[in-house]
PDB file of N, CA and C in Angstrom:
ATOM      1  N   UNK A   1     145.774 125.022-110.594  1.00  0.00           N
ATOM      2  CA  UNK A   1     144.624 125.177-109.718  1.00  0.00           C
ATOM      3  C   UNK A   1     144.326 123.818-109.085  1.00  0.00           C
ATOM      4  N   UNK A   2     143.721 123.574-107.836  1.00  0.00           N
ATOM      5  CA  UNK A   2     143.692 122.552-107.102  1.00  0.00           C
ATOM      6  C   UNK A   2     142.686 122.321-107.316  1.00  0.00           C
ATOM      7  N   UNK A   3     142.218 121.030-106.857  1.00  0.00           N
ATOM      8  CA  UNK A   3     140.537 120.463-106.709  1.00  0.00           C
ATOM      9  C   UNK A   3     139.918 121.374-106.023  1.00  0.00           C
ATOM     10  N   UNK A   4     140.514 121.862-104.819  1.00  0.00           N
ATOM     11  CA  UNK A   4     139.796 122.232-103.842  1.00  0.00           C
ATOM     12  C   UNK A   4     139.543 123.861-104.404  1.00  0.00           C
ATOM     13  N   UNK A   5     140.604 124.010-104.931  1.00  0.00           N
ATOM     14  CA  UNK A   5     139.960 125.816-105.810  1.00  0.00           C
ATOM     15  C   UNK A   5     138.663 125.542-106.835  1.00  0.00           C
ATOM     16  N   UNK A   6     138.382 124.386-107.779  1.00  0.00           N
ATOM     17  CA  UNK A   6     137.994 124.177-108.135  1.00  0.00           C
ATOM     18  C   UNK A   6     136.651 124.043-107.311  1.00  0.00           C
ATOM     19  N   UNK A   7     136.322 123.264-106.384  1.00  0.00           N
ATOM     20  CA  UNK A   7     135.515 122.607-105.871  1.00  0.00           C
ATOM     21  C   UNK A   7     134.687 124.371-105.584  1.00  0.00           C
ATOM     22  N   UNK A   8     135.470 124.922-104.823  1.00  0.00           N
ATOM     23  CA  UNK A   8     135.034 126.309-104.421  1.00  0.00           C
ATOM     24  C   UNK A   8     134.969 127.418-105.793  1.00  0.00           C
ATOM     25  N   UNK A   9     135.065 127.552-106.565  1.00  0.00           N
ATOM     26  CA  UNK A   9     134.989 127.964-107.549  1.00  0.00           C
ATOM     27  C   UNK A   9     133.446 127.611-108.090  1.00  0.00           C
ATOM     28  N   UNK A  10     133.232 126.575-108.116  1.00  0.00           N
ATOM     29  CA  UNK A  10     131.932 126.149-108.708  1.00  0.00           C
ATOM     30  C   UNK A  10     130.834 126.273-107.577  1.00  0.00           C
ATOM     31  N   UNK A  11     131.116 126.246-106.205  1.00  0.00           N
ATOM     32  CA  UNK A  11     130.427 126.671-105.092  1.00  0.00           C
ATOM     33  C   UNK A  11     129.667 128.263-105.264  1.00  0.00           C
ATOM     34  N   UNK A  12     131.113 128.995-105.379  1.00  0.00           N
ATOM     35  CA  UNK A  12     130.486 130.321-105.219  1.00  0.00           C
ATOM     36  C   UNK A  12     130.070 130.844-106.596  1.00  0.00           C
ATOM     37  N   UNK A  13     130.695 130.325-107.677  1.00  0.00           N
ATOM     38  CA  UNK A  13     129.301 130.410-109.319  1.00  0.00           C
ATOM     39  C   UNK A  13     127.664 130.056-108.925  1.00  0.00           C
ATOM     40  N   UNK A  14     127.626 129.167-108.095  1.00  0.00           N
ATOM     41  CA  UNK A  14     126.538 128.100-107.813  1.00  0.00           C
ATOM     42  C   UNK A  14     125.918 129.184-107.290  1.00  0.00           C
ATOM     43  N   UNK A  15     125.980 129.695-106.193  1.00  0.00           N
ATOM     44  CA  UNK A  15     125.673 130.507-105.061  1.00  0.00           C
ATOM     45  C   UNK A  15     124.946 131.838-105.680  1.00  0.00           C
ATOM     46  N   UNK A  16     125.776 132.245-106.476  1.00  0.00           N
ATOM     47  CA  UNK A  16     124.923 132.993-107.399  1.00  0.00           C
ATOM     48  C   UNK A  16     123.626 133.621-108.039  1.00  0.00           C
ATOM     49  N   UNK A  17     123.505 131.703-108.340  1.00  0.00           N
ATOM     50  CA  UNK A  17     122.328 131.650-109.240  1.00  0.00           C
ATOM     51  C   UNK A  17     121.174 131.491-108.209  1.00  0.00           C
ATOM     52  N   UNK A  18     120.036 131.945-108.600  1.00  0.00           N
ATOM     53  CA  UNK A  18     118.819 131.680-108.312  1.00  0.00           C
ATOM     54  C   UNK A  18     118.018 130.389-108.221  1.00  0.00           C
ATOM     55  N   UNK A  19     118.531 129.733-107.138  1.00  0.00           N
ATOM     56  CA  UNK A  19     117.960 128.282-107.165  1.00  0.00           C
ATOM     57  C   UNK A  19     116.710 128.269-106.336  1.00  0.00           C
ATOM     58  N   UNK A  20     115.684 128.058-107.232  1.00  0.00           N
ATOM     59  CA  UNK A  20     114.592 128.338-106.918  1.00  0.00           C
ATOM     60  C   UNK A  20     113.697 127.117-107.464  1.00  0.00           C
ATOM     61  N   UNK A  21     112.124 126.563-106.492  1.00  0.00           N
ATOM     62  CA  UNK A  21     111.752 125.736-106.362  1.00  0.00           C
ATOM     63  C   UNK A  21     111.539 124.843-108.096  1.00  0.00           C
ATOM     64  N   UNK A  22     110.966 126.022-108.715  1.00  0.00           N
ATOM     65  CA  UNK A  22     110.404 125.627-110.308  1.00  0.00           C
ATOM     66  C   UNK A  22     112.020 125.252-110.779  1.00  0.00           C
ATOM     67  N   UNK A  23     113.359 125.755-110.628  1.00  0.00           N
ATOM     68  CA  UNK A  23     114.588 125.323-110.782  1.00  0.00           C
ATOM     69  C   UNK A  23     115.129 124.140-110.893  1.00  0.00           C
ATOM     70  N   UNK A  24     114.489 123.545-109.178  1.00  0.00           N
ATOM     71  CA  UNK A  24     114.693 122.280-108.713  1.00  0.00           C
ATOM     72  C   UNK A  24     113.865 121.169-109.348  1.00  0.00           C
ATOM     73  N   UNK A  25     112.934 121.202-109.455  1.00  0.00           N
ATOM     74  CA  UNK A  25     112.053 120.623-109.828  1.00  0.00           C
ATOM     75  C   UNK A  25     112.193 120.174-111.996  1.00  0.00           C
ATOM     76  N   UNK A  26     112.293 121.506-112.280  1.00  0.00           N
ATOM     77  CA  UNK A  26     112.326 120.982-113.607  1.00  0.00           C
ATOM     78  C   UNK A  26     114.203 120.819-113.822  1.00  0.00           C
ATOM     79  N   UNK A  27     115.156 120.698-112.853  1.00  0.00           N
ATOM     80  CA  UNK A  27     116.225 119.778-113.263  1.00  0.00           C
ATOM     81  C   UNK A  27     116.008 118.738-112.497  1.00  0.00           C
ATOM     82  N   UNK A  28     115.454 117.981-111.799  1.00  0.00           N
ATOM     83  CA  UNK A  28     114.528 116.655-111.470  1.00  0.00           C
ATOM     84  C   UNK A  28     114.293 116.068-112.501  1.00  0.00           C
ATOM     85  N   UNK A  29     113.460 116.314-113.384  1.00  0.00           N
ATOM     86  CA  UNK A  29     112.594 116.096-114.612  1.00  0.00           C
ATOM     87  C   UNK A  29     114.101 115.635-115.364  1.00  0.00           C
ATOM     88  N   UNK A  30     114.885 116.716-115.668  1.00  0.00           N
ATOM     89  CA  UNK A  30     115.864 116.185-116.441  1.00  0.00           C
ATOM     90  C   UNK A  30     116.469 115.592-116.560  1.00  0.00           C
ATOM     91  N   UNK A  31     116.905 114.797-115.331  1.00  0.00           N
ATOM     92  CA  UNK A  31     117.747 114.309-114.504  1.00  0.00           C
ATOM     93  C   UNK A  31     117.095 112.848-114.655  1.00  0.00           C
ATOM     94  N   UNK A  32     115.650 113.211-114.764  1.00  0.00           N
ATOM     95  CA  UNK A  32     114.837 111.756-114.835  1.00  0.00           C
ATOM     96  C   UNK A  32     114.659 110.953-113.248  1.00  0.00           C
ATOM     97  N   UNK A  33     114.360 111.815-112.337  1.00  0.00           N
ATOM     98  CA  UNK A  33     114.497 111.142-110.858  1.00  0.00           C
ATOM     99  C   UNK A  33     113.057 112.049-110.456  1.00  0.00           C
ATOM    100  N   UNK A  34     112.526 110.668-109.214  1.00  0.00           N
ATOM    101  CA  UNK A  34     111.384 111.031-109.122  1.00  0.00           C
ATOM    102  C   UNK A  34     111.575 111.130-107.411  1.00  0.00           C
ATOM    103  N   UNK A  35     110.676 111.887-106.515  1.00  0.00           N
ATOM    104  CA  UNK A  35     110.926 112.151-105.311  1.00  0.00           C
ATOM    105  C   UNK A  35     109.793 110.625-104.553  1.00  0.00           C
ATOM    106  N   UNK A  36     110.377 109.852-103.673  1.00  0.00           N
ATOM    107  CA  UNK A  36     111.721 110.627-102.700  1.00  0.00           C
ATOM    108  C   UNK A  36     112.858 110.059-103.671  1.00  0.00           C
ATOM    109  N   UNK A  37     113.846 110.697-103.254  1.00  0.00           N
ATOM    110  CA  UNK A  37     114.927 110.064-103.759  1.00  0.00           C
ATOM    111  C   UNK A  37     116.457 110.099-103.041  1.00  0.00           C
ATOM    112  N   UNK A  38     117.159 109.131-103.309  1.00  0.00           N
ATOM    113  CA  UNK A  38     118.568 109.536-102.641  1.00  0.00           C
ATOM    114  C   UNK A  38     119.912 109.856-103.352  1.00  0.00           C
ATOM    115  N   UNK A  39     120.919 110.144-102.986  1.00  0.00           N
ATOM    116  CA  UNK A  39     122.055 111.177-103.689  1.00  0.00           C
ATOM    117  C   UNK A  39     122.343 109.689-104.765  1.00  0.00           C
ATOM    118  N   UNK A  40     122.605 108.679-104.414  1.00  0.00           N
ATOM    119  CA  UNK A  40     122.818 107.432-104.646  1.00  0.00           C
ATOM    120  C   UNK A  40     122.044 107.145-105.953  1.00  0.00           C
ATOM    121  N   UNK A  41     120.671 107.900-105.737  1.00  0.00           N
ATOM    122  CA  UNK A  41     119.857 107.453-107.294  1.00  0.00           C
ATOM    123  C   UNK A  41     120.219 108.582-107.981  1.00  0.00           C
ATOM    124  N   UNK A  42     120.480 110.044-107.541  1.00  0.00           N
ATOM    125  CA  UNK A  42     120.732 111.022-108.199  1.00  0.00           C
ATOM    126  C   UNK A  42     122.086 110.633-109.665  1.00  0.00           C
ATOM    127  N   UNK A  43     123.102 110.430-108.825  1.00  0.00           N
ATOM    128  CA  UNK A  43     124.507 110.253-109.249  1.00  0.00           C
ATOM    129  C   UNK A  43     124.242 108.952-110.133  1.00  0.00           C
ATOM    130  N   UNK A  44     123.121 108.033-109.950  1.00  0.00           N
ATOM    131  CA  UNK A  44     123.119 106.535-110.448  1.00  0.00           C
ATOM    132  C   UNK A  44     123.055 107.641-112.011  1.00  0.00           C
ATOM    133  N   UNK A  45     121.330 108.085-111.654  1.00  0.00           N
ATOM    134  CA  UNK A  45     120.869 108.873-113.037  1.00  0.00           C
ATOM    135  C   UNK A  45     121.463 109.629-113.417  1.00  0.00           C
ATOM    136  N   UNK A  46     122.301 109.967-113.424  1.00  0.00           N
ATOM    137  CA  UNK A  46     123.388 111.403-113.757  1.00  0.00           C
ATOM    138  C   UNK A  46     124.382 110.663-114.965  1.00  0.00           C
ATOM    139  N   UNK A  47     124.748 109.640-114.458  1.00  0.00           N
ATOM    140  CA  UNK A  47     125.973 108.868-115.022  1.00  0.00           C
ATOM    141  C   UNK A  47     125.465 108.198-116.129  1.00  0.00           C
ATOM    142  N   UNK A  48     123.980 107.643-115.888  1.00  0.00           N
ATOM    143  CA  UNK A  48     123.568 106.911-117.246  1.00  0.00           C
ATOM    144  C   UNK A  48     122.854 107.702-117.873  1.00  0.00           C
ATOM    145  N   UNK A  49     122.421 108.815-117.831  1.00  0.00           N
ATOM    146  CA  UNK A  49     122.558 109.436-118.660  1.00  0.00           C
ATOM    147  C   UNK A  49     123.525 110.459-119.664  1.00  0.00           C
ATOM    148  N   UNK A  50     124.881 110.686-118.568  1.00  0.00           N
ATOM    149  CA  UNK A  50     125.779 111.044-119.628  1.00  0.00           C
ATOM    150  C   UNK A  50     126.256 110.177-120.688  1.00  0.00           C
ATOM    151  N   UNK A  51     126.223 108.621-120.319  1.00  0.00           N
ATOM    152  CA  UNK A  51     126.552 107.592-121.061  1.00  0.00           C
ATOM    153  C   UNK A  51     126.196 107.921-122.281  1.00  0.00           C
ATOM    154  N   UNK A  52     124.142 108.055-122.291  1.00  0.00           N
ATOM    155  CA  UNK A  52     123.758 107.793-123.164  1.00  0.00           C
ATOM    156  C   UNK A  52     123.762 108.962-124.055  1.00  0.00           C
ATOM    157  N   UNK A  53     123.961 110.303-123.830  1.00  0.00           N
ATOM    158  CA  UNK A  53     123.945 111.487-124.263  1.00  0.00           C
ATOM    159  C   UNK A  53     125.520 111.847-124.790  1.00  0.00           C
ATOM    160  N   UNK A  54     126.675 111.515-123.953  1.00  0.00           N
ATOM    161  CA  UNK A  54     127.984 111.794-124.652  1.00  0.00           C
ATOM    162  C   UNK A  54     128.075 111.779-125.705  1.00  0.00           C
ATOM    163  N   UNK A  55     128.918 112.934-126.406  1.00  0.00           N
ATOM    164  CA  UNK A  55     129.102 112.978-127.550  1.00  0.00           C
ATOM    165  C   UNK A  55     129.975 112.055-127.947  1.00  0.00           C
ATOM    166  N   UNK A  56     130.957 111.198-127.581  1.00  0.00           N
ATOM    167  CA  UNK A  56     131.163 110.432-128.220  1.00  0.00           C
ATOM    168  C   UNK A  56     131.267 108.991-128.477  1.00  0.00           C
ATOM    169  N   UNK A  57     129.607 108.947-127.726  1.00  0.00           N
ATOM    170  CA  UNK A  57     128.864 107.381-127.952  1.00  0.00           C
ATOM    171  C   UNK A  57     127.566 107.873-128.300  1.00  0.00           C
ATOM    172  N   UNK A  58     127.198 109.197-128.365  1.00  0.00           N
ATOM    173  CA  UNK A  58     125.603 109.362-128.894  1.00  0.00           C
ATOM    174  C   UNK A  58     125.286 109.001-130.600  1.00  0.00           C
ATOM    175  N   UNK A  59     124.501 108.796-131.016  1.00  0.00           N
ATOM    176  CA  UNK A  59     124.537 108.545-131.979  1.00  0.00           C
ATOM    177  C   UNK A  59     123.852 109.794-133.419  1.00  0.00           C
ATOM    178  N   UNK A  60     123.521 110.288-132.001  1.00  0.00           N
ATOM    179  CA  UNK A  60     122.520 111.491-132.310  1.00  0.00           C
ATOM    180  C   UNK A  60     123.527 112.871-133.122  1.00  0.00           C
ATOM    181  N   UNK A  61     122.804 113.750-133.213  1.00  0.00           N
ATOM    182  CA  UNK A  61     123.400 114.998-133.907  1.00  0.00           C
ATOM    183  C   UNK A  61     124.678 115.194-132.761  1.00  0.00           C
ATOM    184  N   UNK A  62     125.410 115.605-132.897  1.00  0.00           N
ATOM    185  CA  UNK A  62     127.039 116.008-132.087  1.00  0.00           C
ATOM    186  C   UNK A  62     126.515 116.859-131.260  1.00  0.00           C
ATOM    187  N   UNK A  63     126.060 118.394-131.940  1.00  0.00           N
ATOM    188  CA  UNK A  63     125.215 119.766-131.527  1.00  0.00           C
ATOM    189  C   UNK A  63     124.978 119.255-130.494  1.00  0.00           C
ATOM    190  N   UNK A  64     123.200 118.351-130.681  1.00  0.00           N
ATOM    191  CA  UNK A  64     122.526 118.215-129.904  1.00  0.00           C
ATOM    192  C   UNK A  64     123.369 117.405-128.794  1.00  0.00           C
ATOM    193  N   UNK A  65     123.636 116.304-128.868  1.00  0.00           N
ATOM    194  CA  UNK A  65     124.258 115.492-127.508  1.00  0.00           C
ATOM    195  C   UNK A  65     125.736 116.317-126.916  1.00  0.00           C
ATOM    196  N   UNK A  66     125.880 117.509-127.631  1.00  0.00           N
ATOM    197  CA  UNK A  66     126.806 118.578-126.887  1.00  0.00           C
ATOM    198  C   UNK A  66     126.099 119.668-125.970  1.00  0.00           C
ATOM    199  N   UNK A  67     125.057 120.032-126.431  1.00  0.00           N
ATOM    200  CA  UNK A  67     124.364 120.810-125.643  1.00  0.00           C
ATOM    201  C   UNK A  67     123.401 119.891-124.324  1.00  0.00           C
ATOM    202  N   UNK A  68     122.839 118.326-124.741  1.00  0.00           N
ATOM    203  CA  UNK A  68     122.279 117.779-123.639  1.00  0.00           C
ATOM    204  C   UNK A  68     123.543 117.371-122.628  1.00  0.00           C
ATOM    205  N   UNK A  69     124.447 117.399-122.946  1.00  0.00           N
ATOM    206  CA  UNK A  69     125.754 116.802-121.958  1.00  0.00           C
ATOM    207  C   UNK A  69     125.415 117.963-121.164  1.00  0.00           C
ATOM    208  N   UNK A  70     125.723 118.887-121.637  1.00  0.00           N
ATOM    209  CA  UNK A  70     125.879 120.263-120.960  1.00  0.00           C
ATOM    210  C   UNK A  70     124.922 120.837-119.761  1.00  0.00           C
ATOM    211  N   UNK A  71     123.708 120.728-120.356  1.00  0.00           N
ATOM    212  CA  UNK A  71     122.330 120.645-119.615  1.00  0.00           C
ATOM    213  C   UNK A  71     122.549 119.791-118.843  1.00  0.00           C
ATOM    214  N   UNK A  72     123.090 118.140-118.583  1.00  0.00           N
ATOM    215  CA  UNK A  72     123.021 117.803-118.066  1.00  0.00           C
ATOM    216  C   UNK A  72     123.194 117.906-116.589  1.00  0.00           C
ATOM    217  N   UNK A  73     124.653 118.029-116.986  1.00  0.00           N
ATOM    218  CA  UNK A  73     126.121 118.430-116.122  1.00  0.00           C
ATOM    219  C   UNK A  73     125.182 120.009-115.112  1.00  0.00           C
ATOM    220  N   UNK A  74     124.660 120.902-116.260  1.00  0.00           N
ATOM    221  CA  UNK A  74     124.075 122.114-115.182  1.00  0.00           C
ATOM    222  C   UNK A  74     123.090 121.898-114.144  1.00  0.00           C
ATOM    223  N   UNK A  75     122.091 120.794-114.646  1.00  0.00           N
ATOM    224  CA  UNK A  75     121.089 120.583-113.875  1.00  0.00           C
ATOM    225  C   UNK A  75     121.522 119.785-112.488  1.00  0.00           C
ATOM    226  N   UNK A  76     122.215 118.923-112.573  1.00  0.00           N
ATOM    227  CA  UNK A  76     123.231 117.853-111.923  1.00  0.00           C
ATOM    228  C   UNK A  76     123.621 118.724-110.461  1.00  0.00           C
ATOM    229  N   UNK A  77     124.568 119.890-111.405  1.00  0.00           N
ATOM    230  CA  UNK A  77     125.131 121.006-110.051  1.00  0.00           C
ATOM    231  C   UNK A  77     124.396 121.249-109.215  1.00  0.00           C
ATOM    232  N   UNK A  78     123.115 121.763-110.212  1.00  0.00           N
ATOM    233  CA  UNK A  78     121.680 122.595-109.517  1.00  0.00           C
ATOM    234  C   UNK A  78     121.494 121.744-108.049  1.00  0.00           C
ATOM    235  N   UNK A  79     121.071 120.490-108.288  1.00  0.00           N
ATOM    236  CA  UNK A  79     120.588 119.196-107.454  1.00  0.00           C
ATOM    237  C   UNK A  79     121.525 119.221-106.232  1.00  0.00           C
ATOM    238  N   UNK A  80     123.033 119.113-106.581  1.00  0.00           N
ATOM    239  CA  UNK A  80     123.604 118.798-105.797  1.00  0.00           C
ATOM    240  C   UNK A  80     124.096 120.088-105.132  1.00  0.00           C
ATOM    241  N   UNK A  81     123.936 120.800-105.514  1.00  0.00           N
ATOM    242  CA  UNK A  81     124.152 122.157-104.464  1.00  0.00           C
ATOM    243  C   UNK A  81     122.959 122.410-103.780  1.00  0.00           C
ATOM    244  N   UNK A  82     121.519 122.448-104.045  1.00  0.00           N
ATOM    245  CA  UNK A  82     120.382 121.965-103.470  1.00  0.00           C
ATOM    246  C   UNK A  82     120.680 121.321-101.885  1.00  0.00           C
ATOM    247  N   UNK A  83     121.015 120.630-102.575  1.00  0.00           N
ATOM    248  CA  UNK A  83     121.381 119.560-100.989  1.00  0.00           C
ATOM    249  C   UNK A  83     122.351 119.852-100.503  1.00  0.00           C
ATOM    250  N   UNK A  84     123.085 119.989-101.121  1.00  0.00           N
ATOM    251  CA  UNK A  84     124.543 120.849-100.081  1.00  0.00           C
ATOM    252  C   UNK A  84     124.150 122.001 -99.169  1.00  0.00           C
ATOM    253  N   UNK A  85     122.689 122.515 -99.421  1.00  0.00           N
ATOM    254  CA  UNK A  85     122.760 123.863 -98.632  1.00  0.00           C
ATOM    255  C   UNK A  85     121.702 123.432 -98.110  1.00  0.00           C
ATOM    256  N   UNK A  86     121.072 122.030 -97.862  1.00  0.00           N
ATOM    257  CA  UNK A  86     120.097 121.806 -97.301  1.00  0.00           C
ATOM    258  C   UNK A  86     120.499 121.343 -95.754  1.00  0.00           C
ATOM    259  N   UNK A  87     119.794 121.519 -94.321  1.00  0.00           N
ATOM    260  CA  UNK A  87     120.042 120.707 -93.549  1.00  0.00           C
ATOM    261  C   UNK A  87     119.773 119.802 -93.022  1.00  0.00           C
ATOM    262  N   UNK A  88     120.359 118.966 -92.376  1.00  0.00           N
ATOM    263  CA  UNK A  88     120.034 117.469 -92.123  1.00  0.00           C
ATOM    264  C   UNK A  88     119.902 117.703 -90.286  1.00  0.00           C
ATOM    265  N   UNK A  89     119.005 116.985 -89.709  1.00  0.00           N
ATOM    266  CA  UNK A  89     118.716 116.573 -88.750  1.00  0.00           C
ATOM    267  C   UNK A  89     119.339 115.354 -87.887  1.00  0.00           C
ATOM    268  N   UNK A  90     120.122 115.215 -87.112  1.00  0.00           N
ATOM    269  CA  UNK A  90     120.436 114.176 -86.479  1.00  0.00           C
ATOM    270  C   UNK A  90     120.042 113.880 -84.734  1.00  0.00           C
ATOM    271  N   UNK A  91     119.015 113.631 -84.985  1.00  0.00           N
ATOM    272  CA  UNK A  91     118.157 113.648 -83.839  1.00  0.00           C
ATOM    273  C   UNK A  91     117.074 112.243 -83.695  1.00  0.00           C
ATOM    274  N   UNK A  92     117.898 111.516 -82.417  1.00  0.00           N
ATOM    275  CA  UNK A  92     117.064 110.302 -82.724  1.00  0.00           C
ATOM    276  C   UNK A  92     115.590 110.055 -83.267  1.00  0.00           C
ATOM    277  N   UNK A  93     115.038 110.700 -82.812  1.00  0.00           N
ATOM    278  CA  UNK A  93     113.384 110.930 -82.836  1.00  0.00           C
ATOM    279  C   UNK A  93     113.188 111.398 -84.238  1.00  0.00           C
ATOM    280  N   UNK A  94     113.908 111.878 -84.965  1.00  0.00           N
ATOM    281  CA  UNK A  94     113.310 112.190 -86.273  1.00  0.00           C
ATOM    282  C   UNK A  94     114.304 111.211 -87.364  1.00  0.00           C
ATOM    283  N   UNK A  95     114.855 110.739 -87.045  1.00  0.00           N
ATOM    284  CA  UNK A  95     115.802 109.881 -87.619  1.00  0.00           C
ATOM    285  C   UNK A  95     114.750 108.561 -87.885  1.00  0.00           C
TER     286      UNK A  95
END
């Protein structure tokens, strides 16, 4: 399977789900990012927190830092498919 099956694979799982405002918002929270924000702080917070949650640098129960990886990684998608289906404006005046 290719990236790109992949990439689309997780698109149309995504598509699916019910991404809805209370959705967005409490994987925000999880994510630990506060609005406004940019993809740049998203991905910053994404990464240091898998750091600190991976199971195999957490120090914590295995379980638990297996299931917060996990959460993580879901909420993460949530965000970034969020914005993937959001549109952007390129129009001097609002720029």
């Amino acid at each position: 399977m290719s990236l790109k099956d992949i990439k689309f694979n997780i698109y149309k799982a995504m598509s699916n789900l019910k991404i809805t405002s209370k959705n967005i918002v409490k994987s925000a929270k999880i994510l630990e990012i506060d609005s406004p924000v940019t993809i740049k702080e998203i991905n910053s917070n994404y990464k240091n927190l898998l750091k600190k949650r991976h199971p195999d640098l957490c120090n914590e129960n295995i379980n638990k830092c297996n299931e917060m990886t996990r959460k993580i990684t879901d909420v993460y998608k949530i965000i970034l498919f969020f914005f993937s289906s959001y549109k952007y404006f390129f129009i001097e005046k609002d720029l």
